[in-house]
PDB file of N, CA and C in Angstrom:
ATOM      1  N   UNK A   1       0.839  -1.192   0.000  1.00  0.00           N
ATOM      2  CA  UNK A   1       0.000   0.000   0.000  1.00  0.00           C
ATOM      3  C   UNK A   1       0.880   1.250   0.000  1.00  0.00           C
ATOM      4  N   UNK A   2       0.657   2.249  -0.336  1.00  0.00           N
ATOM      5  CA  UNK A   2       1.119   3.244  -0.802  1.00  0.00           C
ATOM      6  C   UNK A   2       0.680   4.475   0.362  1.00  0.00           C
ATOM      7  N   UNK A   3       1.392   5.007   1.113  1.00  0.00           N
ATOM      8  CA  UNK A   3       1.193   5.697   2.286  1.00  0.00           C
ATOM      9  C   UNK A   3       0.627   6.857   1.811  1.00  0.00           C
ATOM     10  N   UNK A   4       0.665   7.485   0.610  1.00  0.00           N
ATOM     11  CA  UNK A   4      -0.109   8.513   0.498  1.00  0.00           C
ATOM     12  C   UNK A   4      -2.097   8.161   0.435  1.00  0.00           C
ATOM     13  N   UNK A   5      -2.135   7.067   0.494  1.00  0.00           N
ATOM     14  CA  UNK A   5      -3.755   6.580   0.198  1.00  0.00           C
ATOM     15  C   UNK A   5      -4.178   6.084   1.830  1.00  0.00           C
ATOM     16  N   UNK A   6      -3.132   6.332   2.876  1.00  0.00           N
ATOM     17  CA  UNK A   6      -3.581   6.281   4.333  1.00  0.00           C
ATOM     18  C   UNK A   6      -4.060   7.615   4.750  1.00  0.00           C
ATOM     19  N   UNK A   7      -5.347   7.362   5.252  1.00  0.00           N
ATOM     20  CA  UNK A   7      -6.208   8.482   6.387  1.00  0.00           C
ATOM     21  C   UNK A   7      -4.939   9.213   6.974  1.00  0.00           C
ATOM     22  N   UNK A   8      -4.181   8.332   7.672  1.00  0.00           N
ATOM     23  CA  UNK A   8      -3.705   8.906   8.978  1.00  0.00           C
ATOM     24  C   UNK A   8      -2.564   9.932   8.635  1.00  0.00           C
ATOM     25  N   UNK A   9      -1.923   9.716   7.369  1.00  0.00           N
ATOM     26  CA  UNK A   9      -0.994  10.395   6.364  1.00  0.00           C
ATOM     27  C   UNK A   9      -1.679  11.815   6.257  1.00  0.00           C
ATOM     28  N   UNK A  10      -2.843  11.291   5.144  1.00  0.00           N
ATOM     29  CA  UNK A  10      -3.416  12.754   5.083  1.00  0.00           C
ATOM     30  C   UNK A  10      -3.799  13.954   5.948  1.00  0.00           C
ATOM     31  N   UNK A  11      -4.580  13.469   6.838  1.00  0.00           N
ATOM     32  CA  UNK A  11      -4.547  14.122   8.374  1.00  0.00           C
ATOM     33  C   UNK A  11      -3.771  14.569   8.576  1.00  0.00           C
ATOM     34  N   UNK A  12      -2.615  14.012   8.694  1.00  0.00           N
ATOM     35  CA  UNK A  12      -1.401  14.220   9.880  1.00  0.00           C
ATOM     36  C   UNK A  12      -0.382  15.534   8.927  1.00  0.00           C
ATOM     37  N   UNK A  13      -0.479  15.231   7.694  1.00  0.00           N
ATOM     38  CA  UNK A  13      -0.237  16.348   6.450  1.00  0.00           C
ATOM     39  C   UNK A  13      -0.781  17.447   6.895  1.00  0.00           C
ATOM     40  N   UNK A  14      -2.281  17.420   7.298  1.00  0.00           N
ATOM     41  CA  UNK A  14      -3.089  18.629   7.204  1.00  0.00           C
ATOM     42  C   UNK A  14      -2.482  19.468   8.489  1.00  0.00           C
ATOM     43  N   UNK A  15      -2.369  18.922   9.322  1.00  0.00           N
ATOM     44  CA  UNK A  15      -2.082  18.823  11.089  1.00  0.00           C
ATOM     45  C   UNK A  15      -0.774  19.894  10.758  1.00  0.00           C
ATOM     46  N   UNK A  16       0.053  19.179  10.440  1.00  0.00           N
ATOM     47  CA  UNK A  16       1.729  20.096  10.063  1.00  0.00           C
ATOM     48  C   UNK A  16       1.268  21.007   9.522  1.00  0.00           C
ATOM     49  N   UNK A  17       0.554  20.842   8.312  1.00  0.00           N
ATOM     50  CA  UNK A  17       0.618  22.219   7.676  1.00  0.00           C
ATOM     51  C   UNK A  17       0.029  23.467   8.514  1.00  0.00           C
ATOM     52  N   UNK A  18      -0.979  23.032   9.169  1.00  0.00           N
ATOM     53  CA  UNK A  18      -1.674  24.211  10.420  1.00  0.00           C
ATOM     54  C   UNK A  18      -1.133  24.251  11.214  1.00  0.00           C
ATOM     55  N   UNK A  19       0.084  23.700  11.616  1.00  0.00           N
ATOM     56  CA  UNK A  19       0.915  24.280  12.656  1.00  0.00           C
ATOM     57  C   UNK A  19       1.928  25.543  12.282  1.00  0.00           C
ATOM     58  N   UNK A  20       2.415  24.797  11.094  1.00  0.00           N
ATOM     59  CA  UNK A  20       3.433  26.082  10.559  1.00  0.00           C
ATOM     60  C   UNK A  20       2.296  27.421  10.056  1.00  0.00           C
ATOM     61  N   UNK A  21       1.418  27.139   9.630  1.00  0.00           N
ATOM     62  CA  UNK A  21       1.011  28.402   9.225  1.00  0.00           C
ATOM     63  C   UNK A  21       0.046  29.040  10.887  1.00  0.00           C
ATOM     64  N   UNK A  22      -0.340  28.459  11.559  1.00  0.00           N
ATOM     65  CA  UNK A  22      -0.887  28.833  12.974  1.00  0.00           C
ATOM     66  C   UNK A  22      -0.002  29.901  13.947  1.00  0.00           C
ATOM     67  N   UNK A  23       1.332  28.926  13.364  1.00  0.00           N
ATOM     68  CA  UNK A  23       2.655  29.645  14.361  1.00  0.00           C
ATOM     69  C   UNK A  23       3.339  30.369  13.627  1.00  0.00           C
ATOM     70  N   UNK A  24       2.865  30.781  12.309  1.00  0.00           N
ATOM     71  CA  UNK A  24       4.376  31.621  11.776  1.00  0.00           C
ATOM     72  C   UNK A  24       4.631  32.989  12.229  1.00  0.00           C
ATOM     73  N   UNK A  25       3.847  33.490  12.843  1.00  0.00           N
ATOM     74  CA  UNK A  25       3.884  35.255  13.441  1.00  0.00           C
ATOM     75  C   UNK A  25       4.419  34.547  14.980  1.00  0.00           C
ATOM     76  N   UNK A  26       5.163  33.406  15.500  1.00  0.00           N
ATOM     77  CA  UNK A  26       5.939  33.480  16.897  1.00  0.00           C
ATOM     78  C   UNK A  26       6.715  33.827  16.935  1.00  0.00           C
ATOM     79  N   UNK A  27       7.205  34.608  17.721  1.00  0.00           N
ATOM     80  CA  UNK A  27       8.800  35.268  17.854  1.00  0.00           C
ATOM     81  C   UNK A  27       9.912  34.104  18.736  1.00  0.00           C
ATOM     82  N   UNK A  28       9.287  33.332  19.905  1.00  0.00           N
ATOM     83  CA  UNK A  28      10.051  32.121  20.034  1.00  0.00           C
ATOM     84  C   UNK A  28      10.278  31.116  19.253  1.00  0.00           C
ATOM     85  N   UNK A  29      11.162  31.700  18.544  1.00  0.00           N
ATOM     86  CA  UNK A  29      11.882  30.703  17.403  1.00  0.00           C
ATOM     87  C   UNK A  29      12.328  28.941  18.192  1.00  0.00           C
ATOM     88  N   UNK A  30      13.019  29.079  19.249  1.00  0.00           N
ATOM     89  CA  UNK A  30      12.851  27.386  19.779  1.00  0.00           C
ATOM     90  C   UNK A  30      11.773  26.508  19.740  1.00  0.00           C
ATOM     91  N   UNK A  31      10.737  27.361  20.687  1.00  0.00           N
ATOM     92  CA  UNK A  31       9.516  26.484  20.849  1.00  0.00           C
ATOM     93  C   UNK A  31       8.819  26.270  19.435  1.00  0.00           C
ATOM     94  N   UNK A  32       8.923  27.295  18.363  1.00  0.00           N
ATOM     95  CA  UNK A  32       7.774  27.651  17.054  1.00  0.00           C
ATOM     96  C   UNK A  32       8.880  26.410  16.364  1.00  0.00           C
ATOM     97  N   UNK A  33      10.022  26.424  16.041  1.00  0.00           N
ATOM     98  CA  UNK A  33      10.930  24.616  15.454  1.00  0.00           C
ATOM     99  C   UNK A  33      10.187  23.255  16.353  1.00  0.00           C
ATOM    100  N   UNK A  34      10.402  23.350  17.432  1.00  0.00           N
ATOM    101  CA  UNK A  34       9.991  22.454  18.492  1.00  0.00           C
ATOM    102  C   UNK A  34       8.795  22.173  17.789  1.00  0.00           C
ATOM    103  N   UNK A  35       7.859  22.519  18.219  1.00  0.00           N
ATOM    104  CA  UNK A  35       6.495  22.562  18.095  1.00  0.00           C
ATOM    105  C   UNK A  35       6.081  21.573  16.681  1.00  0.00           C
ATOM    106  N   UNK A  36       6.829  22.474  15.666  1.00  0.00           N
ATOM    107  CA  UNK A  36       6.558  22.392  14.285  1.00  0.00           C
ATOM    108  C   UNK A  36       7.388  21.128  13.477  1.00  0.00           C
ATOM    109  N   UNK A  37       8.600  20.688  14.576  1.00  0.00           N
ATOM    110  CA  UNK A  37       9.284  19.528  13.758  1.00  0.00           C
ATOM    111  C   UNK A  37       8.498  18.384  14.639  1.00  0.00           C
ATOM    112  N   UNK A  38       7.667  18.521  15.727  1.00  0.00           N
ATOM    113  CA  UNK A  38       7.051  17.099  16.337  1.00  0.00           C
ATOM    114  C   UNK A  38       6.216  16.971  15.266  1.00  0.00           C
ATOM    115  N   UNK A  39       4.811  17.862  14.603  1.00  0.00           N
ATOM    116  CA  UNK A  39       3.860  18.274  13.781  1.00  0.00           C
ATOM    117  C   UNK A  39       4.183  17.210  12.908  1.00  0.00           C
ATOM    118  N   UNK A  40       6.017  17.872  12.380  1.00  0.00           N
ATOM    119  CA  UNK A  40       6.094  17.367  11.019  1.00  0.00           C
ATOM    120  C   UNK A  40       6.695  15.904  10.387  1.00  0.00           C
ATOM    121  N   UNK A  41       7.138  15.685  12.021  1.00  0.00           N
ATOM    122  CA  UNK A  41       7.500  13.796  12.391  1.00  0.00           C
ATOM    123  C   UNK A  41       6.455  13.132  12.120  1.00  0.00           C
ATOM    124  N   UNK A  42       4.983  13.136  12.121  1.00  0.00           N
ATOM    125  CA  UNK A  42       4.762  12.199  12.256  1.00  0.00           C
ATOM    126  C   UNK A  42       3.972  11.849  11.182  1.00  0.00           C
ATOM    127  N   UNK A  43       3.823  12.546   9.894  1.00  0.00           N
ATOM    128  CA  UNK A  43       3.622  12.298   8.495  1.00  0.00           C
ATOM    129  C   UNK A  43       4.819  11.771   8.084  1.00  0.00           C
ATOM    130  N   UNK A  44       5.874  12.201   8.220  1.00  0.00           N
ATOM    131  CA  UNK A  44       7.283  11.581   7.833  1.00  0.00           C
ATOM    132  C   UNK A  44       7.851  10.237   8.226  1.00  0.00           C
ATOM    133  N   UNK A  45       7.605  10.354   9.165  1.00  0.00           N
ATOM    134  CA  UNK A  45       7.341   8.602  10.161  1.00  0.00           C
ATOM    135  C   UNK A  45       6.961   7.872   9.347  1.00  0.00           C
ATOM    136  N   UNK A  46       5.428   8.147   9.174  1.00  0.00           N
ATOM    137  CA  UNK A  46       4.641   7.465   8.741  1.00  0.00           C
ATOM    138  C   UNK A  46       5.562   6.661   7.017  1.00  0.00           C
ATOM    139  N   UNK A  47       5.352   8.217   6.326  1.00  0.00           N
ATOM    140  CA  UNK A  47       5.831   7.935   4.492  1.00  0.00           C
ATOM    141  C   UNK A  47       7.352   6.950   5.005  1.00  0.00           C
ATOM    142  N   UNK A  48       8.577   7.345   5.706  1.00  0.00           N
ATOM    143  CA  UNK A  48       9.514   6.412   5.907  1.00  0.00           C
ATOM    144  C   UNK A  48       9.201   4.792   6.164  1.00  0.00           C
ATOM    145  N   UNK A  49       8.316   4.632   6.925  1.00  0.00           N
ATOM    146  CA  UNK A  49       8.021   3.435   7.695  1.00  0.00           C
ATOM    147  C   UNK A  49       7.600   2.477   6.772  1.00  0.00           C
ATOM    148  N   UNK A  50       6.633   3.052   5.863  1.00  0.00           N
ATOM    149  CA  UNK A  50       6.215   2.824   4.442  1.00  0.00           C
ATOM    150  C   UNK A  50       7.311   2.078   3.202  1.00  0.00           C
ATOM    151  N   UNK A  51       7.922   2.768   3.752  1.00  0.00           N
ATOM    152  CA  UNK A  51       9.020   3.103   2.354  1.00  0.00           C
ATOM    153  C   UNK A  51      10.242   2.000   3.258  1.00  0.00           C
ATOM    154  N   UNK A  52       9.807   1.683   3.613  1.00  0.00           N
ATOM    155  CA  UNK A  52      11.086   0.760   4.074  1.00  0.00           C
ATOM    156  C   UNK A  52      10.604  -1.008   3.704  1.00  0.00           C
ATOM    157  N   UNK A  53      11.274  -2.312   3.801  1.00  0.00           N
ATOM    158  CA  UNK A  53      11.050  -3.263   3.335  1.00  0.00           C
ATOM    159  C   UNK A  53      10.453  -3.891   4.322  1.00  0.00           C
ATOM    160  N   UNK A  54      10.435  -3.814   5.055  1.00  0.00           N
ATOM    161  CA  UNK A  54       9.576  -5.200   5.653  1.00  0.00           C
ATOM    162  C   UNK A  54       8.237  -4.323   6.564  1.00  0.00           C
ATOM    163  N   UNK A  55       7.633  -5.406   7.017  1.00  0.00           N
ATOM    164  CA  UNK A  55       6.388  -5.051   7.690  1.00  0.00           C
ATOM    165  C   UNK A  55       7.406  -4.769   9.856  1.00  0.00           C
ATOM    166  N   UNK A  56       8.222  -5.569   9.862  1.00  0.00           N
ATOM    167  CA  UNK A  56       8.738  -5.188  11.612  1.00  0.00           C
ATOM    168  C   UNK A  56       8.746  -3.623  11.610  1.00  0.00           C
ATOM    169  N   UNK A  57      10.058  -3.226  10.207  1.00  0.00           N
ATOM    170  CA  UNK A  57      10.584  -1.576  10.082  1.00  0.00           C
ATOM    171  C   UNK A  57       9.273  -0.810   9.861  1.00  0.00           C
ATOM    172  N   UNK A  58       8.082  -1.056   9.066  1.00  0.00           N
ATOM    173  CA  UNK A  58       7.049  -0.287   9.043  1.00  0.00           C
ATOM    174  C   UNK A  58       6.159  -0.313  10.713  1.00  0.00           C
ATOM    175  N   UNK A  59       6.078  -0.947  11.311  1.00  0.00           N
ATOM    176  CA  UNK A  59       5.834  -0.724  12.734  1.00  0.00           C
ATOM    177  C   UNK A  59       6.746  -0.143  13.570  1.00  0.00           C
ATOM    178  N   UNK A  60       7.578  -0.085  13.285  1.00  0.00           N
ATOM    179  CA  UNK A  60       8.443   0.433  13.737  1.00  0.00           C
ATOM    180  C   UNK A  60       8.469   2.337  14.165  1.00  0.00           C
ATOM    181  N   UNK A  61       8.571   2.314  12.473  1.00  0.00           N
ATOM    182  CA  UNK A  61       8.715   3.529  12.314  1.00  0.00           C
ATOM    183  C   UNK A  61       6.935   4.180  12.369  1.00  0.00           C
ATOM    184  N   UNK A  62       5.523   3.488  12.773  1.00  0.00           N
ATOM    185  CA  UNK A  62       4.815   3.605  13.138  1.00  0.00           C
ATOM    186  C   UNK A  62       4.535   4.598  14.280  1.00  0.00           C
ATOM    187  N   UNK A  63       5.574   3.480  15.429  1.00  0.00           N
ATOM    188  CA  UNK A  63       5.403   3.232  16.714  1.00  0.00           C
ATOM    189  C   UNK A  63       5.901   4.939  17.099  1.00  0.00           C
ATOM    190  N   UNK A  64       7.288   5.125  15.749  1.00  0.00           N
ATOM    191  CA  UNK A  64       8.013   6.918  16.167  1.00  0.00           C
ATOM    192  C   UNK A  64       6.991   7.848  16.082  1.00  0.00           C
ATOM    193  N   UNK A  65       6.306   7.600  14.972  1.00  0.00           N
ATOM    194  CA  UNK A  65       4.543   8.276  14.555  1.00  0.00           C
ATOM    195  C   UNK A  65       3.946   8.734  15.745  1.00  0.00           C
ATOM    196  N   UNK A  66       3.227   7.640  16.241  1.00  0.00           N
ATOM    197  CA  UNK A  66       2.784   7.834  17.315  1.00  0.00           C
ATOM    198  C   UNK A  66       3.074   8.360  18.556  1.00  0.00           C
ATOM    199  N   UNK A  67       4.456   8.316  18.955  1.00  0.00           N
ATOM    200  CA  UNK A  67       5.557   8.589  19.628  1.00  0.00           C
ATOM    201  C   UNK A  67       5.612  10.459  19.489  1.00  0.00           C
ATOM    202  N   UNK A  68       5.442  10.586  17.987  1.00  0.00           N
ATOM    203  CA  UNK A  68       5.700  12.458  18.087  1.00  0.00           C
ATOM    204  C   UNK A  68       4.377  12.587  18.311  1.00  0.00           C
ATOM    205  N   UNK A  69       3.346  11.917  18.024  1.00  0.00           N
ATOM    206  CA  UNK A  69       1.819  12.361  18.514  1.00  0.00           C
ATOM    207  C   UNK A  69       2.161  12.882  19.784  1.00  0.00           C
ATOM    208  N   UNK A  70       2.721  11.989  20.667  1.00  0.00           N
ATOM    209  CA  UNK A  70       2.487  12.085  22.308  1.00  0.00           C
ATOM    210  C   UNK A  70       2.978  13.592  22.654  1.00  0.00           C
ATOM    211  N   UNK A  71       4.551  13.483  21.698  1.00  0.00           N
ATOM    212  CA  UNK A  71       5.411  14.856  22.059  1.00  0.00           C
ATOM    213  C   UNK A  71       4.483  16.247  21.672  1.00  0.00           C
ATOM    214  N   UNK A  72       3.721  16.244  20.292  1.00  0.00           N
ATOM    215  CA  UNK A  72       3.283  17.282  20.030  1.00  0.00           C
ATOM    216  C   UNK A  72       1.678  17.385  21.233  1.00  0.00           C
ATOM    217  N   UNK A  73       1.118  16.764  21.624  1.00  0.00           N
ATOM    218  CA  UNK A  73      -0.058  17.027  22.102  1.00  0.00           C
ATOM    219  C   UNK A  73       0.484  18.007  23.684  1.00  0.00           C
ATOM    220  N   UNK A  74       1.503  17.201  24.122  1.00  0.00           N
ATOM    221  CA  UNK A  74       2.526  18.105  25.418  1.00  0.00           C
ATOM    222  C   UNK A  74       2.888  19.418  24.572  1.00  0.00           C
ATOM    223  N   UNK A  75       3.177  20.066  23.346  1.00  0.00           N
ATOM    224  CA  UNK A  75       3.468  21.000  23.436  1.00  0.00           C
ATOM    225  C   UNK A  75       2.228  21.934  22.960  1.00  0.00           C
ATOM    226  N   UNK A  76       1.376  21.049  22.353  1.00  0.00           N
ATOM    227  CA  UNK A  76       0.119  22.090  22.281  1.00  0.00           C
ATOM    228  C   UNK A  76      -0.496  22.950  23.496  1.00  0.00           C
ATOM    229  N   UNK A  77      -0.013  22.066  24.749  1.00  0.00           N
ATOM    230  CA  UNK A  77      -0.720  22.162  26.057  1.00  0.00           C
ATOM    231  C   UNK A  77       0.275  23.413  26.720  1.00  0.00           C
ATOM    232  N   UNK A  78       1.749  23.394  26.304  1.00  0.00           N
ATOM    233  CA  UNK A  78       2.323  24.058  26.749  1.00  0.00           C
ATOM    234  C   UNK A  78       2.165  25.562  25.990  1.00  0.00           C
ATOM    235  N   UNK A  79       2.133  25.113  24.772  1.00  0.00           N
ATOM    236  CA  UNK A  79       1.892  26.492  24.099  1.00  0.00           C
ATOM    237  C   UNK A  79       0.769  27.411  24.776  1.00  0.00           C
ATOM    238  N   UNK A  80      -0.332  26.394  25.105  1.00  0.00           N
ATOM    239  CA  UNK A  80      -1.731  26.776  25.440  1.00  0.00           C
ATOM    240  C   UNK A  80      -1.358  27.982  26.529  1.00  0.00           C
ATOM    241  N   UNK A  81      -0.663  27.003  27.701  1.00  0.00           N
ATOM    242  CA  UNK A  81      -0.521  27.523  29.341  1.00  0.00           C
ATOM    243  C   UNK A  81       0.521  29.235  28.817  1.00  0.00           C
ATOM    244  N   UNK A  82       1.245  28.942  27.989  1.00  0.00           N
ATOM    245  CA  UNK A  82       1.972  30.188  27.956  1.00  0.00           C
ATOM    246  C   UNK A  82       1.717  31.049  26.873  1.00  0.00           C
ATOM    247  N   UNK A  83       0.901  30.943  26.416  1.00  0.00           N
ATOM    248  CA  UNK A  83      -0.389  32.362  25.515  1.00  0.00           C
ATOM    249  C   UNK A  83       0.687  32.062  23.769  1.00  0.00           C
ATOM    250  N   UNK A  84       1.121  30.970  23.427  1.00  0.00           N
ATOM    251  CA  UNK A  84       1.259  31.257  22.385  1.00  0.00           C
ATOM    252  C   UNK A  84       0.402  30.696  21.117  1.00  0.00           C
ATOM    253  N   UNK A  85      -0.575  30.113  22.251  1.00  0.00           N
ATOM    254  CA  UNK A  85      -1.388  29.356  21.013  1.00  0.00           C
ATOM    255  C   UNK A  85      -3.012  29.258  21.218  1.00  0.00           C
ATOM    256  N   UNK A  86      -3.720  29.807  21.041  1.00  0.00           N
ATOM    257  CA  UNK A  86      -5.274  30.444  21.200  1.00  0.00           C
ATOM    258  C   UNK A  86      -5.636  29.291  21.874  1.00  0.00           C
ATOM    259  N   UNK A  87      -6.814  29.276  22.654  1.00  0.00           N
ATOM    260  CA  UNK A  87      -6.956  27.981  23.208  1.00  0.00           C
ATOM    261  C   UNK A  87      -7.828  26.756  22.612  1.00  0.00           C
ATOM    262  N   UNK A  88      -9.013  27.587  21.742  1.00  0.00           N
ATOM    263  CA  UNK A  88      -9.575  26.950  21.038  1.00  0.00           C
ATOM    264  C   UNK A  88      -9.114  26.428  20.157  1.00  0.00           C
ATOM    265  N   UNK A  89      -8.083  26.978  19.052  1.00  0.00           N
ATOM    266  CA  UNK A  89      -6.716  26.203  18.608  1.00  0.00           C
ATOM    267  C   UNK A  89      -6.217  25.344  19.013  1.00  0.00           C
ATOM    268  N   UNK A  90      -5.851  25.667  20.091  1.00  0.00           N
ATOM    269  CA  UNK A  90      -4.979  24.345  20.802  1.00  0.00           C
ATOM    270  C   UNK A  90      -5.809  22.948  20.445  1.00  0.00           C
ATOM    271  N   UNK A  91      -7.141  23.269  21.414  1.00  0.00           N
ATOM    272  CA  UNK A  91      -7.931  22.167  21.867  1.00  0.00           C
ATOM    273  C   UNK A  91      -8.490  21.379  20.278  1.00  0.00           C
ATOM    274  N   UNK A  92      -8.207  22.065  19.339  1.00  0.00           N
ATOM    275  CA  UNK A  92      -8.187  21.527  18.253  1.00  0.00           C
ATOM    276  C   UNK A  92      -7.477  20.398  17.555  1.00  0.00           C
ATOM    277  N   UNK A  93      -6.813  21.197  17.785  1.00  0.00           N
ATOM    278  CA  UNK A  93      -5.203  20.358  17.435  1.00  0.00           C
ATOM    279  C   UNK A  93      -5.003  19.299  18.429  1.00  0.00           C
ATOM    280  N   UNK A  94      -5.112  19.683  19.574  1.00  0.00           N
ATOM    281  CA  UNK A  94      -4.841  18.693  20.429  1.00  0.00           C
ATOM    282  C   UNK A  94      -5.866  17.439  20.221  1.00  0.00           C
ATOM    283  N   UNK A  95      -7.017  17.304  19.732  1.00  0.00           N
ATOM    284  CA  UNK A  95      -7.965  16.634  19.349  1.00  0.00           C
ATOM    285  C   UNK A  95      -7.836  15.695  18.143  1.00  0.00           C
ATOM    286  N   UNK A  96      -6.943  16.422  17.270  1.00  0.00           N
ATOM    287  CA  UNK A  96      -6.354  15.659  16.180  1.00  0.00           C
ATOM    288  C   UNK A  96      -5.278  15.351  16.067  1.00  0.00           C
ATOM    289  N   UNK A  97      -4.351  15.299  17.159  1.00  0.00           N
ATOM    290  CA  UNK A  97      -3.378  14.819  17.347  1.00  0.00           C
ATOM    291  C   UNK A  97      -3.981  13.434  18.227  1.00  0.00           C
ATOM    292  N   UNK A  98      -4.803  13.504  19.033  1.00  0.00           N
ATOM    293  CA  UNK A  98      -5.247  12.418  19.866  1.00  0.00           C
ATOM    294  C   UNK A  98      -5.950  11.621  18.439  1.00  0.00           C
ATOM    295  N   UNK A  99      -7.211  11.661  18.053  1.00  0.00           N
ATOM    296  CA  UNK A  99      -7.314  10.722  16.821  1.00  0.00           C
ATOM    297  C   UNK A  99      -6.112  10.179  16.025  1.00  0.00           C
ATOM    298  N   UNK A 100      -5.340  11.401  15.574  1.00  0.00           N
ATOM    299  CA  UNK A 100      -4.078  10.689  14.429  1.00  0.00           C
ATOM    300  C   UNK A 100      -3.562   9.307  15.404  1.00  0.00           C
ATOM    301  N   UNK A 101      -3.230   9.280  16.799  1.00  0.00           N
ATOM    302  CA  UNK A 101      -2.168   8.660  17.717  1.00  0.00           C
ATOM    303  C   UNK A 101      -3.286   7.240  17.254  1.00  0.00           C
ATOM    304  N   UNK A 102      -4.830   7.810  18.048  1.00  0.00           N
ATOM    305  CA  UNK A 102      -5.227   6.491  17.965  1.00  0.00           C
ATOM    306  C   UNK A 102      -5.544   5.364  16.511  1.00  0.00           C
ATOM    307  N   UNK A 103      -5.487   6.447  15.643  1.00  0.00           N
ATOM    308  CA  UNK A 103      -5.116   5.409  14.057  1.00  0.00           C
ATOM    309  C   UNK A 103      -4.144   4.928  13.952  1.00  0.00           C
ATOM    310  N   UNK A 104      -3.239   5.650  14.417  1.00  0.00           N
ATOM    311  CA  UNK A 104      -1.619   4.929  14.242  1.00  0.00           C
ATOM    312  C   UNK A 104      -1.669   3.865  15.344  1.00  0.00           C
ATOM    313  N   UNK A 105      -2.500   3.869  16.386  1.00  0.00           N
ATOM    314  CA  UNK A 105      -2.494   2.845  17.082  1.00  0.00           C
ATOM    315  C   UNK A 105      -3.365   1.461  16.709  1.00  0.00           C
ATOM    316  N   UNK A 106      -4.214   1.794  15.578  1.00  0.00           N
ATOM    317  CA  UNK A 106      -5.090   0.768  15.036  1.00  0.00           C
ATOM    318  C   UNK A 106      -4.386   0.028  13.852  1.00  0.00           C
ATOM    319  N   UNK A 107      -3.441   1.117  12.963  1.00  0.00           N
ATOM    320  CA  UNK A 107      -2.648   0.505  12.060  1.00  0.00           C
ATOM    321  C   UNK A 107      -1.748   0.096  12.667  1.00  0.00           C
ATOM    322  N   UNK A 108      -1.289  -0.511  13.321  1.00  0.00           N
ATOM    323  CA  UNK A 108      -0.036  -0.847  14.061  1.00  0.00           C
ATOM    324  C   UNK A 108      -0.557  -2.226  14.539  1.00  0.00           C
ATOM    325  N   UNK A 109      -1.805  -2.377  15.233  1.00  0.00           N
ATOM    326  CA  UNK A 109      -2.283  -3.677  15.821  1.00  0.00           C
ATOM    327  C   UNK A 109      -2.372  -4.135  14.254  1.00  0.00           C
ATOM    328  N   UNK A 110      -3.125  -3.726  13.313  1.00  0.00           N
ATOM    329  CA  UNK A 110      -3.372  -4.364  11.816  1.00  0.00           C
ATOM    330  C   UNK A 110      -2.069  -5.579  11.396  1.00  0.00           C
ATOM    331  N   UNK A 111      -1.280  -4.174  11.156  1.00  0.00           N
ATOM    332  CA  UNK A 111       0.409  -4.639  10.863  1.00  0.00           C
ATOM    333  C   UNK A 111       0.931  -6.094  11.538  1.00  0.00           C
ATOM    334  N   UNK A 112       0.421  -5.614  12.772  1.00  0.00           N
ATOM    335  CA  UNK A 112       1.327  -7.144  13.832  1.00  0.00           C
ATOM    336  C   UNK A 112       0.516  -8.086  13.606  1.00  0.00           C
ATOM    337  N   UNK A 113      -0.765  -8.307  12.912  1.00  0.00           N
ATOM    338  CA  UNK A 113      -1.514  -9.349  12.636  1.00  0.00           C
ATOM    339  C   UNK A 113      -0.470  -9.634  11.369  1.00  0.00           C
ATOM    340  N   UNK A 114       0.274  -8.759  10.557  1.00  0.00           N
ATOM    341  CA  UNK A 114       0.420  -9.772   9.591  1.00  0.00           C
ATOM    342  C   UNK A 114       2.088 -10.617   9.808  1.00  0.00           C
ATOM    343  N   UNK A 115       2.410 -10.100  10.845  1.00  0.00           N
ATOM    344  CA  UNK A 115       3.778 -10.942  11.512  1.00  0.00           C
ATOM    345  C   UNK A 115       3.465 -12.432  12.016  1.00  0.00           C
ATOM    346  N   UNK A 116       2.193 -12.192  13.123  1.00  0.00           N
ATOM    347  CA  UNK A 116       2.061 -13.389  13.646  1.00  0.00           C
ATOM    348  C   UNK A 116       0.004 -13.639  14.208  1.00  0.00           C
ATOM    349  N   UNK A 117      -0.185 -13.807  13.351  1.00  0.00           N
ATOM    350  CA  UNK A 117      -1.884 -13.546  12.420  1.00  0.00           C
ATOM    351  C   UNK A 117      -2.608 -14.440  14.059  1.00  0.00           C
ATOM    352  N   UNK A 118      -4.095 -13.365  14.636  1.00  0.00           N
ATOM    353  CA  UNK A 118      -4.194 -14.149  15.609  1.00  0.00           C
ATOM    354  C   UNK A 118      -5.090 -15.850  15.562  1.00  0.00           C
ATOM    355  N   UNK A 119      -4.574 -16.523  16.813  1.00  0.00           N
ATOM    356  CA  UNK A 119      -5.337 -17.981  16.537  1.00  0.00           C
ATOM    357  C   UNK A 119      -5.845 -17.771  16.829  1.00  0.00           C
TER     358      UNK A 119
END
């Protein structure tokens, strides 16, 4: 399968792209990279994980997916607490970062069915 024809790809595309354009008027250049390279891990995750040969390395690089989910939803929250990110925004994002995690958590159980398929 071809990672551009996954939900969780497209989403997670959309997700990055509204971060960089949400945050581009921040003057904290650390946190506005921070923020914006967790965003942009976990479409990239995803297309790598893809793009690699076997089904272990595509869970794998799943599992990092999901993994920047966790990191970016902590910095949405932080952005929130320290006024750089509207709150209703936030709670947005933070909402679709929680769905993206839990697809990547559904494609991932999928995947390990096809390692060791259940009896």
């Amino acid at each position: 399968m071809n990672f551009r024809n996954l939900e969780v790809w497209k989403r997670s595309v959309r997700l990055s792209a509204e971060l960089y354009q949400g945050l581009r008027g921040l003057k904290d250049y650390g946190f506005k990279d921070q923020i914006t390279r967790s965003g942009l891990s976990v479409p990239s995750n995803i297309a790598e994980g893809y793009g690699r040969g076997s089904v272990k390395e595509t869970i794998q690089f799943l599992h990092y997916a999901k993994g920047s989910c966790a990191e970016l939803q902590t910095q949405i929250i932080i952005g929130i607490e320290v006024g750089y990110i509207e709150k209703q925004q936030g709670i947005q994002w933070q909402q679709e970062s929680e769905e993206l995690s839990a697809m990547l958590g559904g494609l991932i159980k999928t995947k390990r069915q096809h390692i060791s398929p259940p009896k």
